[in-house]
PDB file of N, CA and C in Angstrom:
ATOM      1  N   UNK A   1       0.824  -1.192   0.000  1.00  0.00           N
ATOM      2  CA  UNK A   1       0.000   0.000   0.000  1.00  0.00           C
ATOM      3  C   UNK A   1       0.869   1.257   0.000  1.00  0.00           C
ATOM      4  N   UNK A   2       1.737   1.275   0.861  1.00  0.00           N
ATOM      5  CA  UNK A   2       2.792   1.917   0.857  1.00  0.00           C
ATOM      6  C   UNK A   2       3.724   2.750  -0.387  1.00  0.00           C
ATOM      7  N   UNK A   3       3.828   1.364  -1.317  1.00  0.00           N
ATOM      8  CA  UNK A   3       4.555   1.614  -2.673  1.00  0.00           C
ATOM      9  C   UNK A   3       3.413   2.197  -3.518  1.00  0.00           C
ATOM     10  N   UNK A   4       2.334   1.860  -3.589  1.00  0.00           N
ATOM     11  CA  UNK A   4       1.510   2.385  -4.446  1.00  0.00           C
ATOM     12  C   UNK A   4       1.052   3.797  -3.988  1.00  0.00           C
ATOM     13  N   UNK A   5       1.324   4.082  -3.226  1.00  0.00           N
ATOM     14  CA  UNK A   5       0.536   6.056  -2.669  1.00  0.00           C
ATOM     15  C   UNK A   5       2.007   6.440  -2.815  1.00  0.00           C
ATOM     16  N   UNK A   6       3.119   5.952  -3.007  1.00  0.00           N
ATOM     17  CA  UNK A   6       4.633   6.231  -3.652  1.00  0.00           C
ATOM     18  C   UNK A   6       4.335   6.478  -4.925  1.00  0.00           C
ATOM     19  N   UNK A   7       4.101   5.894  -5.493  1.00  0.00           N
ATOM     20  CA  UNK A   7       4.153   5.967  -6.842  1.00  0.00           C
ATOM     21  C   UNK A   7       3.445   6.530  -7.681  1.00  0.00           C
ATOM     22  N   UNK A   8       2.220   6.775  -6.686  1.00  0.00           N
ATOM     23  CA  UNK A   8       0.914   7.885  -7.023  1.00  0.00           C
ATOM     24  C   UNK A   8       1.461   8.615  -6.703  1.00  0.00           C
ATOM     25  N   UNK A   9       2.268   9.351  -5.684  1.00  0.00           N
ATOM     26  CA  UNK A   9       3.024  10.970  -5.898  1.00  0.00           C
ATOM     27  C   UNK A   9       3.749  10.545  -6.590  1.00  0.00           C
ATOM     28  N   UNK A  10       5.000   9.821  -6.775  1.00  0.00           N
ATOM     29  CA  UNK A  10       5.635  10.247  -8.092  1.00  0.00           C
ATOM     30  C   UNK A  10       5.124  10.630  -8.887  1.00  0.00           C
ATOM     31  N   UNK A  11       4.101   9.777  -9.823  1.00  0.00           N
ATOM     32  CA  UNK A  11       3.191  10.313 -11.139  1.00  0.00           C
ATOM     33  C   UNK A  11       2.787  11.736 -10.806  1.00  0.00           C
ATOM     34  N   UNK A  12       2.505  12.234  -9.833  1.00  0.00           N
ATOM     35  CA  UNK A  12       1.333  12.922  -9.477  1.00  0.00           C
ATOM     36  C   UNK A  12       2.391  14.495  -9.986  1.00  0.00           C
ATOM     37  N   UNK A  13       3.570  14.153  -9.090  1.00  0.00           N
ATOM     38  CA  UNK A  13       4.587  15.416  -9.386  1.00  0.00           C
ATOM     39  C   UNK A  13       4.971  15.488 -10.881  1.00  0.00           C
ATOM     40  N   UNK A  14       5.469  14.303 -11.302  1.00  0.00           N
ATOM     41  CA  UNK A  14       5.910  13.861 -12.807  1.00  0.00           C
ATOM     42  C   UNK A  14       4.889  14.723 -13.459  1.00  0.00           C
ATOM     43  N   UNK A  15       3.868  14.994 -13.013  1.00  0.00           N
ATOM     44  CA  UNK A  15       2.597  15.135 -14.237  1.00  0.00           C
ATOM     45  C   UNK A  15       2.480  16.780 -13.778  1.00  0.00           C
ATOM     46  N   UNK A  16       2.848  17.213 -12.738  1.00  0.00           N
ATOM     47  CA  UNK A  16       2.182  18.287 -12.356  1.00  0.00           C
ATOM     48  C   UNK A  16       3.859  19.231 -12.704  1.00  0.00           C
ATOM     49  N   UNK A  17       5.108  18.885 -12.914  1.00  0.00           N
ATOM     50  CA  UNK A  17       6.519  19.387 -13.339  1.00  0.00           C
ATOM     51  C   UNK A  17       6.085  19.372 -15.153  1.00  0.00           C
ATOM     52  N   UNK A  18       5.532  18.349 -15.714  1.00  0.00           N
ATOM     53  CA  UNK A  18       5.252  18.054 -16.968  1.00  0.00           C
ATOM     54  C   UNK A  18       4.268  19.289 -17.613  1.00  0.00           C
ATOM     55  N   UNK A  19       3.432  19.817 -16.920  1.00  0.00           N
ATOM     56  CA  UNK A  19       2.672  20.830 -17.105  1.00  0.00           C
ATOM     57  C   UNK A  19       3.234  22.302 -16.831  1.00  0.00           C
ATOM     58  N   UNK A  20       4.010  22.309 -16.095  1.00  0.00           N
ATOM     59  CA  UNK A  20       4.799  23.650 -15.856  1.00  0.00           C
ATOM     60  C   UNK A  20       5.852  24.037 -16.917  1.00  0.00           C
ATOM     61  N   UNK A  21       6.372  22.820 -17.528  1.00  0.00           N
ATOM     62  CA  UNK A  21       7.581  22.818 -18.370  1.00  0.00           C
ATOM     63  C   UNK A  21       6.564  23.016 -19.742  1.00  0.00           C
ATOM     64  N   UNK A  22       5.439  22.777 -19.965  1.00  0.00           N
ATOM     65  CA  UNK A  22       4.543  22.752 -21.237  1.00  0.00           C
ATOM     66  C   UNK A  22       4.521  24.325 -21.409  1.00  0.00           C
ATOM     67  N   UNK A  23       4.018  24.709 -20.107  1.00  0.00           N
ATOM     68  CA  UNK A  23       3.441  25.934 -20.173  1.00  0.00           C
ATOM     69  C   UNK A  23       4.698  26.783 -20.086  1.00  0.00           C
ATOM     70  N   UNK A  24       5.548  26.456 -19.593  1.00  0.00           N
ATOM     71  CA  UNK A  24       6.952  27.341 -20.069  1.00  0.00           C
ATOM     72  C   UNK A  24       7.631  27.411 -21.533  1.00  0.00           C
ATOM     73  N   UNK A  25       7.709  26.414 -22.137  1.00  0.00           N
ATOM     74  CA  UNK A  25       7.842  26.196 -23.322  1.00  0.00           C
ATOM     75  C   UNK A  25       6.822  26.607 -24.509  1.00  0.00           C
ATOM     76  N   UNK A  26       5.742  26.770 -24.353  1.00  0.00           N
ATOM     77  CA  UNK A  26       4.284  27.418 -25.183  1.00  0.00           C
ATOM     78  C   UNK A  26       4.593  28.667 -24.554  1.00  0.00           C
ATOM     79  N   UNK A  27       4.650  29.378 -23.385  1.00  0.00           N
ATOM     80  CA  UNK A  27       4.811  30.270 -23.564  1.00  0.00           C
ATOM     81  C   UNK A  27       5.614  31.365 -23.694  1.00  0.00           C
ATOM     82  N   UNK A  28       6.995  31.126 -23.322  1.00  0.00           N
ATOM     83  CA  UNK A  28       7.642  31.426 -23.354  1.00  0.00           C
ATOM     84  C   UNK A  28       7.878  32.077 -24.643  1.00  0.00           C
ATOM     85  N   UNK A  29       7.608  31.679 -25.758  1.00  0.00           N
ATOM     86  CA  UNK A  29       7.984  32.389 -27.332  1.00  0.00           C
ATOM     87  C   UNK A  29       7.158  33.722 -27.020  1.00  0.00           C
ATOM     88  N   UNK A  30       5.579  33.325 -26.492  1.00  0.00           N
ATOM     89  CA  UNK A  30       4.288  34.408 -26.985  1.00  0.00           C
ATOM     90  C   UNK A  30       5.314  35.501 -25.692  1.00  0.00           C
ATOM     91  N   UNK A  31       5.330  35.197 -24.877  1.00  0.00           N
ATOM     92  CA  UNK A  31       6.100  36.778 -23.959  1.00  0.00           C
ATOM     93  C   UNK A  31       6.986  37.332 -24.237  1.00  0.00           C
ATOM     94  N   UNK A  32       8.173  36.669 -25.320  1.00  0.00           N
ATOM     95  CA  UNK A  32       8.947  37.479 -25.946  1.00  0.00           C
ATOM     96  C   UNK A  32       8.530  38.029 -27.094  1.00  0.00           C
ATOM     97  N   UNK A  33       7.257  37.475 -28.047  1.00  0.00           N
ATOM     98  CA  UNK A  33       6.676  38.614 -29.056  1.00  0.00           C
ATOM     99  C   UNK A  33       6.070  39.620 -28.397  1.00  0.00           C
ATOM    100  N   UNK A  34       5.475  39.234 -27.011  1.00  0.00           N
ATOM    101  CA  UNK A  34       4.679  40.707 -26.637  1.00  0.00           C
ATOM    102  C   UNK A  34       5.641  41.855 -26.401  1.00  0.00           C
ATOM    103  N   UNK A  35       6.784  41.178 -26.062  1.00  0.00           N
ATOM    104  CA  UNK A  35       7.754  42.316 -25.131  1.00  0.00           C
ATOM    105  C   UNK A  35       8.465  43.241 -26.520  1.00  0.00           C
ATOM    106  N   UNK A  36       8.497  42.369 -27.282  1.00  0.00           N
ATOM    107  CA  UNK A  36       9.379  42.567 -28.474  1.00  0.00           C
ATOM    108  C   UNK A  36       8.508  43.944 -29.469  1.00  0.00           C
ATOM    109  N   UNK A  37       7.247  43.023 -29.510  1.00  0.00           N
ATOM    110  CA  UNK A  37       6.165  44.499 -30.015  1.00  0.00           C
ATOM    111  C   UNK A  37       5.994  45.697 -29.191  1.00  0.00           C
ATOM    112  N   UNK A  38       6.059  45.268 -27.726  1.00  0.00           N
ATOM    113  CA  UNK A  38       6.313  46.633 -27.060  1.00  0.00           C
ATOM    114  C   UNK A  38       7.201  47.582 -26.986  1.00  0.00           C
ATOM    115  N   UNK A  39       8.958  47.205 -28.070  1.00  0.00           N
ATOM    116  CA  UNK A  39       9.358  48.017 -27.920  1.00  0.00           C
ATOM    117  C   UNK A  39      10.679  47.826 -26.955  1.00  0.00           C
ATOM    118  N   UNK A  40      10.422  46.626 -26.056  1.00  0.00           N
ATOM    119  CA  UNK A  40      11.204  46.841 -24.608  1.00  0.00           C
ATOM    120  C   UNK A  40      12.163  45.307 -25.175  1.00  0.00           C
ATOM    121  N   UNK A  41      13.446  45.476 -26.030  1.00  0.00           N
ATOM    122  CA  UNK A  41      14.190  44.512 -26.915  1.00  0.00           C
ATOM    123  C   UNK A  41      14.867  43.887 -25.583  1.00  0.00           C
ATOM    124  N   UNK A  42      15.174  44.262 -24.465  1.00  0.00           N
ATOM    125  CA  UNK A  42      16.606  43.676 -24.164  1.00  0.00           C
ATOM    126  C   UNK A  42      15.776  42.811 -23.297  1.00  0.00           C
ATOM    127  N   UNK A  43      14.594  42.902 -22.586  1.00  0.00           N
ATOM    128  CA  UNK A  43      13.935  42.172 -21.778  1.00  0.00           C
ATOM    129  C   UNK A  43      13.308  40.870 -22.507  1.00  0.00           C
ATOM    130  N   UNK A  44      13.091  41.442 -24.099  1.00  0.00           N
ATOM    131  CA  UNK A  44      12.583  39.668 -24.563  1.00  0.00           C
ATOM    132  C   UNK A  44      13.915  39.092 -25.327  1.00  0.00           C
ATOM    133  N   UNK A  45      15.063  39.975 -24.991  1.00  0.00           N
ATOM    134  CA  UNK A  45      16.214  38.995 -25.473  1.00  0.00           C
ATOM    135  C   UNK A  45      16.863  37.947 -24.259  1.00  0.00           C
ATOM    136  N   UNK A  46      16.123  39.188 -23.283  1.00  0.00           N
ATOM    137  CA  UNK A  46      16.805  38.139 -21.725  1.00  0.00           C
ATOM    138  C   UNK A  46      15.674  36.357 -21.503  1.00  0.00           C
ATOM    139  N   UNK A  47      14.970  36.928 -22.015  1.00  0.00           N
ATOM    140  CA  UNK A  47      13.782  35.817 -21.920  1.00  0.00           C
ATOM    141  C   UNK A  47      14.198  34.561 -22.535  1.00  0.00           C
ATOM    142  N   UNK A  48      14.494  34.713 -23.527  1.00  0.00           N
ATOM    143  CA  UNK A  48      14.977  33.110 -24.384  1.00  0.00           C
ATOM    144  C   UNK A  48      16.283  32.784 -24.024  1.00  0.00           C
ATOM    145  N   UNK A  49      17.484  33.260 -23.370  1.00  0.00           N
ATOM    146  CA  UNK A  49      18.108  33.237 -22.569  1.00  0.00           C
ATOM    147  C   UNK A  49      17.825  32.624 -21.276  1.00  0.00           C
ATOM    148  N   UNK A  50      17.260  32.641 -20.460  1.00  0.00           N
ATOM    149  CA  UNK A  50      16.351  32.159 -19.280  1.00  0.00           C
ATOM    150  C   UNK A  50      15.536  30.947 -19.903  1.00  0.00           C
ATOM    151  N   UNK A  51      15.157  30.436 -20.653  1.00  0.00           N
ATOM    152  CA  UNK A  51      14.151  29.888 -21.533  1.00  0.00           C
ATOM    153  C   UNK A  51      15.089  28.869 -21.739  1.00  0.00           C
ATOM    154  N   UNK A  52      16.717  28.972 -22.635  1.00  0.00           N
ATOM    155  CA  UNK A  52      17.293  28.196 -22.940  1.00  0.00           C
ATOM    156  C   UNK A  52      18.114  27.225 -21.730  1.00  0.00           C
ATOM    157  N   UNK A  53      18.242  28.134 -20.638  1.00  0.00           N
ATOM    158  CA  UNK A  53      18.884  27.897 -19.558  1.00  0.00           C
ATOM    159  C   UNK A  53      17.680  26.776 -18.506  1.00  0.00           C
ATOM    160  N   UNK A  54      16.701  26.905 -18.399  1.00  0.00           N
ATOM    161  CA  UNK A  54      15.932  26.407 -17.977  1.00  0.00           C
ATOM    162  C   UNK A  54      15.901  24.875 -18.654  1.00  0.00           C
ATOM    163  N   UNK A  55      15.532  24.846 -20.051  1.00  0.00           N
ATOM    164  CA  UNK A  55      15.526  23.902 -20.835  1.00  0.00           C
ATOM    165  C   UNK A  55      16.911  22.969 -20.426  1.00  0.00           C
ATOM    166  N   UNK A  56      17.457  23.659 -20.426  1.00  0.00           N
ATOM    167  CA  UNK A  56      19.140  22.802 -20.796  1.00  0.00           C
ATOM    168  C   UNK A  56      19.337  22.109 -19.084  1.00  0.00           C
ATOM    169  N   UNK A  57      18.679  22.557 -18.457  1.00  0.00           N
ATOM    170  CA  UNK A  57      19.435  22.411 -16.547  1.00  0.00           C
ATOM    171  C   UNK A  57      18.115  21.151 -16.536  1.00  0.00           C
ATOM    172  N   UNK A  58      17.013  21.583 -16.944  1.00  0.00           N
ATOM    173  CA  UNK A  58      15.907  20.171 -17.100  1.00  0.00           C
ATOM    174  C   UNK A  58      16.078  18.907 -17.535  1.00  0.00           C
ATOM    175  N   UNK A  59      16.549  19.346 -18.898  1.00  0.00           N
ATOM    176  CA  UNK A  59      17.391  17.915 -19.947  1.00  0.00           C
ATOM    177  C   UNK A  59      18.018  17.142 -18.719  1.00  0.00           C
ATOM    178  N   UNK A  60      18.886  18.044 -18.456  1.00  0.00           N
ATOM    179  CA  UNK A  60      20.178  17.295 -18.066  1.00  0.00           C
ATOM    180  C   UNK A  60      19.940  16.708 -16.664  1.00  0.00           C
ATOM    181  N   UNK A  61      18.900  17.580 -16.223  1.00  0.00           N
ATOM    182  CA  UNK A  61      18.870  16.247 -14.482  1.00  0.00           C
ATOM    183  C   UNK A  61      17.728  15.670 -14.971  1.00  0.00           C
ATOM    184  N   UNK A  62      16.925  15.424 -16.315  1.00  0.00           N
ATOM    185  CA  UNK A  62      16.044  14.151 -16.121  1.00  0.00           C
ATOM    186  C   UNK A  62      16.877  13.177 -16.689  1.00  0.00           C
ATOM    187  N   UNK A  63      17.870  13.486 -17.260  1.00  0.00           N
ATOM    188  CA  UNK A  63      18.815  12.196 -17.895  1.00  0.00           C
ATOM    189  C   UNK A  63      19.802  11.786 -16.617  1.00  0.00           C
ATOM    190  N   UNK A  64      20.034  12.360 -15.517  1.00  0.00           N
ATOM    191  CA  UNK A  64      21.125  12.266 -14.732  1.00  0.00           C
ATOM    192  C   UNK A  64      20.202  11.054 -13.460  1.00  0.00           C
ATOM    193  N   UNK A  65      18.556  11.623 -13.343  1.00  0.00           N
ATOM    194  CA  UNK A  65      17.953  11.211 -12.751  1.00  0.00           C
ATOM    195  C   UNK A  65      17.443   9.655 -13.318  1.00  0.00           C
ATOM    196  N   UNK A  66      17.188   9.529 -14.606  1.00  0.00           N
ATOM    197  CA  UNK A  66      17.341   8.404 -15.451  1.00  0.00           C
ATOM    198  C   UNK A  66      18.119   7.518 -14.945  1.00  0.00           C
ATOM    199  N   UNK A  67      19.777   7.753 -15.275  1.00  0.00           N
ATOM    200  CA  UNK A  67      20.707   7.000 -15.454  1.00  0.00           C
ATOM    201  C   UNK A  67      20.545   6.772 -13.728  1.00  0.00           C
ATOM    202  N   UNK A  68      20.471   7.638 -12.369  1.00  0.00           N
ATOM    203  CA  UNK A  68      20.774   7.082 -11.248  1.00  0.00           C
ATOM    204  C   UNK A  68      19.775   6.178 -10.956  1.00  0.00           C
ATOM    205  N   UNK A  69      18.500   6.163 -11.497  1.00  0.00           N
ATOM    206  CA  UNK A  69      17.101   5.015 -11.081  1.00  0.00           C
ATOM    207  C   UNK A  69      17.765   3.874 -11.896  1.00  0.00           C
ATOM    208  N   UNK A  70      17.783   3.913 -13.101  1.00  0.00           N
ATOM    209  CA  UNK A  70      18.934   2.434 -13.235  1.00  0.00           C
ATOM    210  C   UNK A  70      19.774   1.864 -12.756  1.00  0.00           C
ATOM    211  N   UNK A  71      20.911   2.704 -12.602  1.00  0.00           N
ATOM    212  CA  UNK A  71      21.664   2.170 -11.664  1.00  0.00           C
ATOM    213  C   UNK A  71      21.422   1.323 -10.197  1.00  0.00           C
ATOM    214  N   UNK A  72      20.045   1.728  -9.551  1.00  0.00           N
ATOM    215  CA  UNK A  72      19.682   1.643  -8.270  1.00  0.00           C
ATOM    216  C   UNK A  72      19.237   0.419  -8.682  1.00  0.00           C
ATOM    217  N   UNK A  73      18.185   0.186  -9.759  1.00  0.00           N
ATOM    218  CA  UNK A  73      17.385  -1.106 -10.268  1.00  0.00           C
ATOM    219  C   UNK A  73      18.364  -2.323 -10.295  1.00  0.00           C
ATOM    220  N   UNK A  74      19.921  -2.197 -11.564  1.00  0.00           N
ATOM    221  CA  UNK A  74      20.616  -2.757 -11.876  1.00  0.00           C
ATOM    222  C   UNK A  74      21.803  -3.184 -10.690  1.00  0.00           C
TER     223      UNK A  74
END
């Protein structure tokens, strides 16, 4: 019982990190066209900057987090 209300939060976070990263990624483009039509350049250049940095630090600890749950299995 134990493992299974485990594993229901895992999913539960998995799904609820999965939706934050959606909505960062969808939106993230539309706030740098708004900023960009407004006029205000250096703030939607900082944005995809932040955007790329985010992306790249995600990649890399779900692959780091990957490889250590194998390891643990194996």
């Amino acid at each position: 019982m134990r493992d299974l209300i485990a594993e229901a939060l895992g999913q539960l976070a998995t799904l609820v990190f999965g939706l934050i990263l959606l909505a960062w990624w969808v939106g993230g483009p539309g706030v740098i066209a708004i900023l960009w039509s407004e006029g205000d350049k250096r703030s939607a250049l900082q944005i995809p900057a932040a955007w790329a940095t985010v992306t790249a630090v995600y990649l890399t600890a779900s692959r780091l987090i990957r490889r250590a749950l194998r390891a643990r299995r194996g």
